[in-house]
PDB file of N, CA and C in Angstrom:
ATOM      1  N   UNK A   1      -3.526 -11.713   3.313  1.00  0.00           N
ATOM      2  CA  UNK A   1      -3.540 -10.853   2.150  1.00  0.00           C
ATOM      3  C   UNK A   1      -3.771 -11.711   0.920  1.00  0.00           C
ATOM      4  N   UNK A   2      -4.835 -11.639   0.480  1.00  0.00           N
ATOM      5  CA  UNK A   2      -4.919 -12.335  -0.608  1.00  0.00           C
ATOM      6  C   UNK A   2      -6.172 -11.714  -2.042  1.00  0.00           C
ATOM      7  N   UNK A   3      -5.886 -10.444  -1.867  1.00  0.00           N
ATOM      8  CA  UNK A   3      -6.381  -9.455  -2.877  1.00  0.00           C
ATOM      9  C   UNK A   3      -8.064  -9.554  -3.164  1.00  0.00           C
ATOM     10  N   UNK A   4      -9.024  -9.959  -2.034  1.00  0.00           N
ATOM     11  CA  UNK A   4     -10.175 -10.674  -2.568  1.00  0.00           C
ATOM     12  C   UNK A   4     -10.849  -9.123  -1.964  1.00  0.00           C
ATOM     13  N   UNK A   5     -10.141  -7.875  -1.684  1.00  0.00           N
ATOM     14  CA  UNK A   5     -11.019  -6.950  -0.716  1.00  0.00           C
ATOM     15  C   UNK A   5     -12.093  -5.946  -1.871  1.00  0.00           C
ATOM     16  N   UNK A   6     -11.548  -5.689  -3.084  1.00  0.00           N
ATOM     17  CA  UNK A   6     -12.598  -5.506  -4.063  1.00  0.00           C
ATOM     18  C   UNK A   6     -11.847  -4.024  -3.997  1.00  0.00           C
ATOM     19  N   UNK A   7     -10.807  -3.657  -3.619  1.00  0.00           N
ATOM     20  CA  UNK A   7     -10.712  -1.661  -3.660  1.00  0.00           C
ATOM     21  C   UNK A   7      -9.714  -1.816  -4.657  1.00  0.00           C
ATOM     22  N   UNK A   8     -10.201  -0.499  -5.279  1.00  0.00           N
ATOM     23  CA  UNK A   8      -9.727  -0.087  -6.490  1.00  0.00           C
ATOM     24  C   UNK A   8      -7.992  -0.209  -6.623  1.00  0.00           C
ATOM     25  N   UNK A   9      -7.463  -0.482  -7.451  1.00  0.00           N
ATOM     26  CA  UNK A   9      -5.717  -0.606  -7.781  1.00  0.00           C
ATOM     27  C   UNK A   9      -5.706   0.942  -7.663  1.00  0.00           C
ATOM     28  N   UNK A  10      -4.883   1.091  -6.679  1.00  0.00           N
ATOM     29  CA  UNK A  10      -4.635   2.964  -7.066  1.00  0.00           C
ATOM     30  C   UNK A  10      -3.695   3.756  -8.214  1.00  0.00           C
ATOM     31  N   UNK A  11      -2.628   2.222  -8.784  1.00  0.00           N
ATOM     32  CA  UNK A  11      -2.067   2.510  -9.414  1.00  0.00           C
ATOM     33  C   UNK A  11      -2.595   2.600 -11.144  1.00  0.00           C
ATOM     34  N   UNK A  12      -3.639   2.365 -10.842  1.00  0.00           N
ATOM     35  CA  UNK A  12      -4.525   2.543 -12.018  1.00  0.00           C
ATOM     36  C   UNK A  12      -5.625   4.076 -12.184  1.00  0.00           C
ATOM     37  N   UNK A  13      -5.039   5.096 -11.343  1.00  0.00           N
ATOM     38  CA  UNK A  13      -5.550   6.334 -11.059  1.00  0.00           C
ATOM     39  C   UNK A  13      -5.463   6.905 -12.244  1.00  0.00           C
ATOM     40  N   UNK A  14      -6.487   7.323 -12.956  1.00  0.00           N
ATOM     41  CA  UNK A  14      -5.980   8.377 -14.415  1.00  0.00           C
ATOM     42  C   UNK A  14      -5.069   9.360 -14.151  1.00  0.00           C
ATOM     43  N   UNK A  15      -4.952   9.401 -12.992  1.00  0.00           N
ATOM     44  CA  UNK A  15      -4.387  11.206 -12.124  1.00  0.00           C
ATOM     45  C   UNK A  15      -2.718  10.648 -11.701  1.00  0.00           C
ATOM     46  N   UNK A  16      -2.583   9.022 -11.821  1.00  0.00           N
ATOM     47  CA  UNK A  16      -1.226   9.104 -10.972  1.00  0.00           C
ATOM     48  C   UNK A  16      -0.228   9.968 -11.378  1.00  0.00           C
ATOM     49  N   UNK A  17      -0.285  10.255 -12.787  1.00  0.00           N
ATOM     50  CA  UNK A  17       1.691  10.706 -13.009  1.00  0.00           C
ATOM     51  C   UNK A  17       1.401  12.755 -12.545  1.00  0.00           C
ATOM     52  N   UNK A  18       0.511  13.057 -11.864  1.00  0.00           N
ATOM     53  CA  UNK A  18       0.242  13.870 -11.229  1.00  0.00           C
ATOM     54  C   UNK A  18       0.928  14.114  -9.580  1.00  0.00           C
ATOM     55  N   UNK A  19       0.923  12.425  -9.170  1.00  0.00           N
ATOM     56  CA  UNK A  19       1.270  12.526  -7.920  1.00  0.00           C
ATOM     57  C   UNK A  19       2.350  11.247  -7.552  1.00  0.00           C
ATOM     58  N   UNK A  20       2.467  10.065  -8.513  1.00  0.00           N
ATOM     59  CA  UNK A  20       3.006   9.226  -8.035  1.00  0.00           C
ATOM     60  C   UNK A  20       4.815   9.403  -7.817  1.00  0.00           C
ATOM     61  N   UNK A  21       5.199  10.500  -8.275  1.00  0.00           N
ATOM     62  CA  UNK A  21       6.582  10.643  -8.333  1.00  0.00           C
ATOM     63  C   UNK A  21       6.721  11.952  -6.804  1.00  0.00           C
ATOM     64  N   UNK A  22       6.139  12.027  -6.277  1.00  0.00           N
ATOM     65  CA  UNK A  22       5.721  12.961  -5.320  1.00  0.00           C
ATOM     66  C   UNK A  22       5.935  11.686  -3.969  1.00  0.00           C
ATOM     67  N   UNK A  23       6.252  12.211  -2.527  1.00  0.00           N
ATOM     68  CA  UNK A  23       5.963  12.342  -1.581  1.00  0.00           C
ATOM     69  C   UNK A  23       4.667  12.655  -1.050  1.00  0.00           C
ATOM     70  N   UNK A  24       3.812  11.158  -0.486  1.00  0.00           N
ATOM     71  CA  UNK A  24       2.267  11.248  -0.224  1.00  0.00           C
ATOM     72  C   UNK A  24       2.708  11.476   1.178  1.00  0.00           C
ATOM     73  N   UNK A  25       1.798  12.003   2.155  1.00  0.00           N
ATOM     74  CA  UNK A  25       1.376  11.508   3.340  1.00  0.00           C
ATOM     75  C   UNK A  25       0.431  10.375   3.706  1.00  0.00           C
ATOM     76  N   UNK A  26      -0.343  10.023   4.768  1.00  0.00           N
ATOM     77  CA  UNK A  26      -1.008   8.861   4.550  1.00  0.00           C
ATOM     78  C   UNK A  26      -2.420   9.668   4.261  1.00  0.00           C
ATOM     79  N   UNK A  27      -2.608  10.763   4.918  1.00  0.00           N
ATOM     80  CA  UNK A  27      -3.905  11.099   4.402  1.00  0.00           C
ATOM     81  C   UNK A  27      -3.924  11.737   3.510  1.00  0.00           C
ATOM     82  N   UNK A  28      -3.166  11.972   2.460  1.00  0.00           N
ATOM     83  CA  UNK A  28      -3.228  12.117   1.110  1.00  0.00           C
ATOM     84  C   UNK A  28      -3.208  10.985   0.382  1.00  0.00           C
ATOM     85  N   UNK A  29      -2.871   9.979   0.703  1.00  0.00           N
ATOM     86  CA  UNK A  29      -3.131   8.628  -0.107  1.00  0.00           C
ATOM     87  C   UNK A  29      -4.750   7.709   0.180  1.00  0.00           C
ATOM     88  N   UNK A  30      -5.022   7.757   1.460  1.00  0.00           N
ATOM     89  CA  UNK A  30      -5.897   7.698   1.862  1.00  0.00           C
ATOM     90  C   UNK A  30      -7.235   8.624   1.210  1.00  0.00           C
ATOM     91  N   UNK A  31      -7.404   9.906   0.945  1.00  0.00           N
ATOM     92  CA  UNK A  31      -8.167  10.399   0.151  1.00  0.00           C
ATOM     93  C   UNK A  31      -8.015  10.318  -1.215  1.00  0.00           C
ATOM     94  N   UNK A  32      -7.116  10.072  -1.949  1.00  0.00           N
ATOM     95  CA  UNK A  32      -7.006   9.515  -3.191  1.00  0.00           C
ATOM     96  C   UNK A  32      -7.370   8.264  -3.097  1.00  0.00           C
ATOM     97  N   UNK A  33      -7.187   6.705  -2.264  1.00  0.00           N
ATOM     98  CA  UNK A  33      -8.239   5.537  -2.523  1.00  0.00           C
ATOM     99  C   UNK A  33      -9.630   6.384  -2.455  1.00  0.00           C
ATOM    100  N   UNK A  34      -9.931   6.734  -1.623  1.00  0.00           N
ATOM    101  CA  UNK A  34     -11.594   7.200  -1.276  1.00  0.00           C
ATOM    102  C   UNK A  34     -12.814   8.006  -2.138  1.00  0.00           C
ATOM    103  N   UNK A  35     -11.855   8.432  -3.614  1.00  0.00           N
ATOM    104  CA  UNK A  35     -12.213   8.665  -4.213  1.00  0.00           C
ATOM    105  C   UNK A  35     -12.868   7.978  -5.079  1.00  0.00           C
ATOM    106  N   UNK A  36     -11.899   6.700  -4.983  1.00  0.00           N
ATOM    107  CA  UNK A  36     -12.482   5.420  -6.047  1.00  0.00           C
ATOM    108  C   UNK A  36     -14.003   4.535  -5.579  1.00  0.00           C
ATOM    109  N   UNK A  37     -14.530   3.795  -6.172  1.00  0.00           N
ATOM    110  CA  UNK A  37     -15.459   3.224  -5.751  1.00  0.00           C
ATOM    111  C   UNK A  37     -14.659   1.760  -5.649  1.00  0.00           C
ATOM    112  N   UNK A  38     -15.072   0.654  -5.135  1.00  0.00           N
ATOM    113  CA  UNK A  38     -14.214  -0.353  -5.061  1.00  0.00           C
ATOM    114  C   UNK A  38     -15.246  -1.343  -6.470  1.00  0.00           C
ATOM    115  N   UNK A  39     -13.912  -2.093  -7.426  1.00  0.00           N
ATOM    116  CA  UNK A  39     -13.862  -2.275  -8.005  1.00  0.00           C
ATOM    117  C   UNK A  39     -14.889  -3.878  -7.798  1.00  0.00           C
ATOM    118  N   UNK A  40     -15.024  -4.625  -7.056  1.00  0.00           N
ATOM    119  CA  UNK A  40     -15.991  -5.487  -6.812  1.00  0.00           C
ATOM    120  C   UNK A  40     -16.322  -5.756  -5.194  1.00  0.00           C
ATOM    121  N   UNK A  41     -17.320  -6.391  -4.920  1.00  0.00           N
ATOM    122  CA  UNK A  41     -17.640  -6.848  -3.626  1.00  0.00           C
ATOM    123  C   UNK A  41     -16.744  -7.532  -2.602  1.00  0.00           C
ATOM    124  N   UNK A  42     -16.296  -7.363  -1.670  1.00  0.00           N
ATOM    125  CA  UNK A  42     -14.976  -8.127  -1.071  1.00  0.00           C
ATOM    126  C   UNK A  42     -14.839  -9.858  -1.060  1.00  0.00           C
ATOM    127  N   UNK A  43     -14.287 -10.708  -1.532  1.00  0.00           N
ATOM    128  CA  UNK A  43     -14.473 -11.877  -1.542  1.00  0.00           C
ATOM    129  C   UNK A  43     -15.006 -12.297  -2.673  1.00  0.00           C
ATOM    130  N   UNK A  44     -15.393 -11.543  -3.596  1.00  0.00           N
ATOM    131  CA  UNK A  44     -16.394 -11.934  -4.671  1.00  0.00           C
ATOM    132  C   UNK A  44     -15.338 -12.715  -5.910  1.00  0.00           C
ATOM    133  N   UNK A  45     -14.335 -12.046  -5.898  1.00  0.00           N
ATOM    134  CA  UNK A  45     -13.165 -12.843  -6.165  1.00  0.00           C
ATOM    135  C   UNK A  45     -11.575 -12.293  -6.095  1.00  0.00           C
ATOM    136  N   UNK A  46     -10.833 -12.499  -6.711  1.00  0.00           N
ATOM    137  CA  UNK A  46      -9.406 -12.531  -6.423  1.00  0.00           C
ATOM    138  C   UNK A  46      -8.590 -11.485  -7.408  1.00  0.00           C
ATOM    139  N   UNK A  47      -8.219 -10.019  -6.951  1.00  0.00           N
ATOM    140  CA  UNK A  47      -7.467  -9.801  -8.183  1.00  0.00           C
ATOM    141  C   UNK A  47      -6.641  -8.713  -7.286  1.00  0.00           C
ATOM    142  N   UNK A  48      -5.287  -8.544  -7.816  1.00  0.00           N
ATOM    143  CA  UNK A  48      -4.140  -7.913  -7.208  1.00  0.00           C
ATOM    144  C   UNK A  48      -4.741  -6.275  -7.465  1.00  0.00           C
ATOM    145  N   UNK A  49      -4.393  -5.563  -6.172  1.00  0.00           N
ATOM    146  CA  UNK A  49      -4.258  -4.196  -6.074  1.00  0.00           C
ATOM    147  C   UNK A  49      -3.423  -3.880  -5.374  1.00  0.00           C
ATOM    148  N   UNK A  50      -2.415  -3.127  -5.304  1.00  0.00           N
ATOM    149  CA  UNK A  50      -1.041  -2.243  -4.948  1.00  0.00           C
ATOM    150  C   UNK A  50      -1.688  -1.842  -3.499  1.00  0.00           C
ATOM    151  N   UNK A  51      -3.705  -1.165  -3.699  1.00  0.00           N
ATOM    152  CA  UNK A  51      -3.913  -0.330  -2.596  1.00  0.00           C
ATOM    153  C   UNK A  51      -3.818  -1.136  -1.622  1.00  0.00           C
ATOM    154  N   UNK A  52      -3.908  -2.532  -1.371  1.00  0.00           N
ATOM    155  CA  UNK A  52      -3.798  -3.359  -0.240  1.00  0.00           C
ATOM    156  C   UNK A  52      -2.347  -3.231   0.144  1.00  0.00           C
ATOM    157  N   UNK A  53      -1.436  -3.583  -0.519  1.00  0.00           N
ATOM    158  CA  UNK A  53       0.314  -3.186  -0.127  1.00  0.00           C
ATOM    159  C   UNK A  53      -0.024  -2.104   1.049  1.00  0.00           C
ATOM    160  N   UNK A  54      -0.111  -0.850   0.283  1.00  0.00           N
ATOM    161  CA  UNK A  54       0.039   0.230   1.043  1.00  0.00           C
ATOM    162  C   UNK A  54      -1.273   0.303   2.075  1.00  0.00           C
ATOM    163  N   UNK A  55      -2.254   0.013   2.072  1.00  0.00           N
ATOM    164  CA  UNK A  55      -2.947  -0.192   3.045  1.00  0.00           C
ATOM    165  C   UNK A  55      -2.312  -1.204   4.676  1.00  0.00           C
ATOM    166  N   UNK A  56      -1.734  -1.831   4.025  1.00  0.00           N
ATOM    167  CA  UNK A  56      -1.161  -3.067   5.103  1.00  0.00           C
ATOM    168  C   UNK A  56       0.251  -2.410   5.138  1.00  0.00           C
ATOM    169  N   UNK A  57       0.549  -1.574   4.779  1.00  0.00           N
ATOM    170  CA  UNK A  57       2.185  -0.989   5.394  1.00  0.00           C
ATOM    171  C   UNK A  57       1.769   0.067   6.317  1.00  0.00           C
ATOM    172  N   UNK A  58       0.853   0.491   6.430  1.00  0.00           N
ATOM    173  CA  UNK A  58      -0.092   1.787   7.274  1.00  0.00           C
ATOM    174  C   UNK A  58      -0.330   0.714   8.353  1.00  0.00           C
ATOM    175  N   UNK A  59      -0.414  -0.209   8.435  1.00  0.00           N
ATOM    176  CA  UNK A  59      -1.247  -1.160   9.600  1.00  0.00           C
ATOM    177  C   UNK A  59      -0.002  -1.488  10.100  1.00  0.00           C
ATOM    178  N   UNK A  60       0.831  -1.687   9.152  1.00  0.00           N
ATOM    179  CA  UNK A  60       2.526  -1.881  10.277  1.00  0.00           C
ATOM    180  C   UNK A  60       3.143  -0.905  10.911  1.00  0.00           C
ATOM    181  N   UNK A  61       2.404   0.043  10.298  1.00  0.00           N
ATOM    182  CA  UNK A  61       3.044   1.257  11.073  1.00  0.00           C
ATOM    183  C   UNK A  61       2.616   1.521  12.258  1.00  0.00           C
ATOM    184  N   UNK A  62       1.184   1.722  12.183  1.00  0.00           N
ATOM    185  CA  UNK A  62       0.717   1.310  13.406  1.00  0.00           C
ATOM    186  C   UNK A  62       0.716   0.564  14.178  1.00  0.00           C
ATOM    187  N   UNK A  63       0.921  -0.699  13.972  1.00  0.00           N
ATOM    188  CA  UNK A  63       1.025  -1.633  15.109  1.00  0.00           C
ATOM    189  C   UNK A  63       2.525  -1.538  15.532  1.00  0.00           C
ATOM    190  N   UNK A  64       3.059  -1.336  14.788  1.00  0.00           N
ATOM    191  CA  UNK A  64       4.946  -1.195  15.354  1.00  0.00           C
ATOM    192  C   UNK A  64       5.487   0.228  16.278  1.00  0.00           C
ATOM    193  N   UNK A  65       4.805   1.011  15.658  1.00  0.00           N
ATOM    194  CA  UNK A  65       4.711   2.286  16.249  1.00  0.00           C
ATOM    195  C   UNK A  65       6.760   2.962  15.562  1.00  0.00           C
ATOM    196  N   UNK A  66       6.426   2.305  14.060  1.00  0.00           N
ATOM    197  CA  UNK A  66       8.143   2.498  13.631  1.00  0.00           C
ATOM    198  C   UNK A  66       7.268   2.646  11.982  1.00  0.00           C
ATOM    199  N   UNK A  67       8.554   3.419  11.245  1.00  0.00           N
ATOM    200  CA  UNK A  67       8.586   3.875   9.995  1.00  0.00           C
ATOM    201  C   UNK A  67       8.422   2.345   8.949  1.00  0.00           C
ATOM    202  N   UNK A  68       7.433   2.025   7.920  1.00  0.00           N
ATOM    203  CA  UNK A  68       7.952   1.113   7.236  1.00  0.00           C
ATOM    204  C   UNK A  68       9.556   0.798   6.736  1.00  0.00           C
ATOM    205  N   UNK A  69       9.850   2.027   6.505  1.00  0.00           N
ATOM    206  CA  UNK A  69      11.555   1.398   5.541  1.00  0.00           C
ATOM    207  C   UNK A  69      12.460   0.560   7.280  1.00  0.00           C
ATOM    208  N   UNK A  70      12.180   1.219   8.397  1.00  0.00           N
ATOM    209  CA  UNK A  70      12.753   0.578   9.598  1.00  0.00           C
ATOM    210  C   UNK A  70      12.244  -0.454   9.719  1.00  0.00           C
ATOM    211  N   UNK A  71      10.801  -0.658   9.635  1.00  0.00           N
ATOM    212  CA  UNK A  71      10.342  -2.019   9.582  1.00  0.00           C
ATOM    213  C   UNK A  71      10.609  -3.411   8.837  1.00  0.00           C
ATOM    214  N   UNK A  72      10.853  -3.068   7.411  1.00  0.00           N
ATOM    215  CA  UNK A  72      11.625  -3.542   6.227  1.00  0.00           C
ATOM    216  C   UNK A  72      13.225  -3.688   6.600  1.00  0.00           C
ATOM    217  N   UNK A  73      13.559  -2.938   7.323  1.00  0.00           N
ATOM    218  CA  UNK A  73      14.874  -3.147   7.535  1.00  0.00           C
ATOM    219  C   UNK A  73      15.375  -4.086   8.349  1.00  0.00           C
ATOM    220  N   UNK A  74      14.539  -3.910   9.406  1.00  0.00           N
ATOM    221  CA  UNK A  74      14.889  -5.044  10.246  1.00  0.00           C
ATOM    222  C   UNK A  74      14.033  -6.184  10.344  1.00  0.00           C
ATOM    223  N   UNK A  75      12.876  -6.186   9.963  1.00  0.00           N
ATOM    224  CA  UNK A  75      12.382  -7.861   9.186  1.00  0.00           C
ATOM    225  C   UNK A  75      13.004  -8.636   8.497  1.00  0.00           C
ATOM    226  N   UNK A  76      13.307  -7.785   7.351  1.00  0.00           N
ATOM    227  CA  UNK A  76      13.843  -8.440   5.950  1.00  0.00           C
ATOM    228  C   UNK A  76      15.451  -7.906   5.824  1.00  0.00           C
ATOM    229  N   UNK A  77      15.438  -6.942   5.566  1.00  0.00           N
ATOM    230  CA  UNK A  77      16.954  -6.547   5.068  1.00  0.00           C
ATOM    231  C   UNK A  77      18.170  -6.494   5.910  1.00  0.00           C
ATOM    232  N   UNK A  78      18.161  -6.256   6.839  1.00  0.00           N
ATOM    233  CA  UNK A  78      19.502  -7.313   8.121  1.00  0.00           C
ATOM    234  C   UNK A  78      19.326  -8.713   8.425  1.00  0.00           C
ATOM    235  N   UNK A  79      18.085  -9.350   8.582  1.00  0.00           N
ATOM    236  CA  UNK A  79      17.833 -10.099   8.970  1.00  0.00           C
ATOM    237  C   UNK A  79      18.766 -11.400   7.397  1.00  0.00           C
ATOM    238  N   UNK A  80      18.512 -10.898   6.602  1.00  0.00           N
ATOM    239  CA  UNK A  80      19.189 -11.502   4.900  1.00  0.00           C
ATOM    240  C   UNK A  80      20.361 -11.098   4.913  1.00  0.00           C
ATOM    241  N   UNK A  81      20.868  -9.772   5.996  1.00  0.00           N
ATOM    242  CA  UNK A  81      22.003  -9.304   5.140  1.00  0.00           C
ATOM    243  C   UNK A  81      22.187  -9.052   3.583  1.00  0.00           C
ATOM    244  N   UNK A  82      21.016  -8.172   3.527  1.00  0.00           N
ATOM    245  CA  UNK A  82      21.149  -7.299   1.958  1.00  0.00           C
ATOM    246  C   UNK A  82      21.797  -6.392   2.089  1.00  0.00           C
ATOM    247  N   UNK A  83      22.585  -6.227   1.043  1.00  0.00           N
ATOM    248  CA  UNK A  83      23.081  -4.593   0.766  1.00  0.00           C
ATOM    249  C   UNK A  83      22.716  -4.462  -0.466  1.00  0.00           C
ATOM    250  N   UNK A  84      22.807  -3.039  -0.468  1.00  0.00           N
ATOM    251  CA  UNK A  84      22.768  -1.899  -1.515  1.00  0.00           C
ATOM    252  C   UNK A  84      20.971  -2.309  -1.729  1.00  0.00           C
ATOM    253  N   UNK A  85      20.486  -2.679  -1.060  1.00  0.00           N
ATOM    254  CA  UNK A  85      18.621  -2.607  -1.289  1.00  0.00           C
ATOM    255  C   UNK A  85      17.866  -1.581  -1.307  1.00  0.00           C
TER     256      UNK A  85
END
């Protein structure tokens, strides 16, 4: 992960405060990136977008065949012994 994929920051949506306080599904988030055009060529260079986060928490989901916050939980947050996270 190193932000070089060129797709649009979704959190830069003119439309977010429409939906970002809302409950997405994935194919409602998924058609909201798809709307965007991607912001440069992949590799062309380096700049942070959120849509990769959530793109790559969809890929853990899938490959784990488990909820991200379970995934998070037991990667990171037992594994540290966090509370109140």
């Amino acid at each position: 992960m190193n932000h070089t994929s060129g797709l649009f920051n979704i959190t830069r949506d003119p439309n977010i405060e429409s939906w970002v306080y809302q409950t997405s599904s994935e194919n409602q988030m998924m058609s909201r990136i798809q709307t965007h055009k991607i912001d440069f060529e992949p590799g062309e260079k380096m700049e942070y977008s959120n849509t990769n986060y959530i793109l790559l928490g969809y890929i853990l989901e899938k490959l784990e065949k488990k909820t991200y916050k379970s995934i998070l939980e037991k990667r990171i947050v037992n594994k540290l012994k966090l509370k109140n996270t």
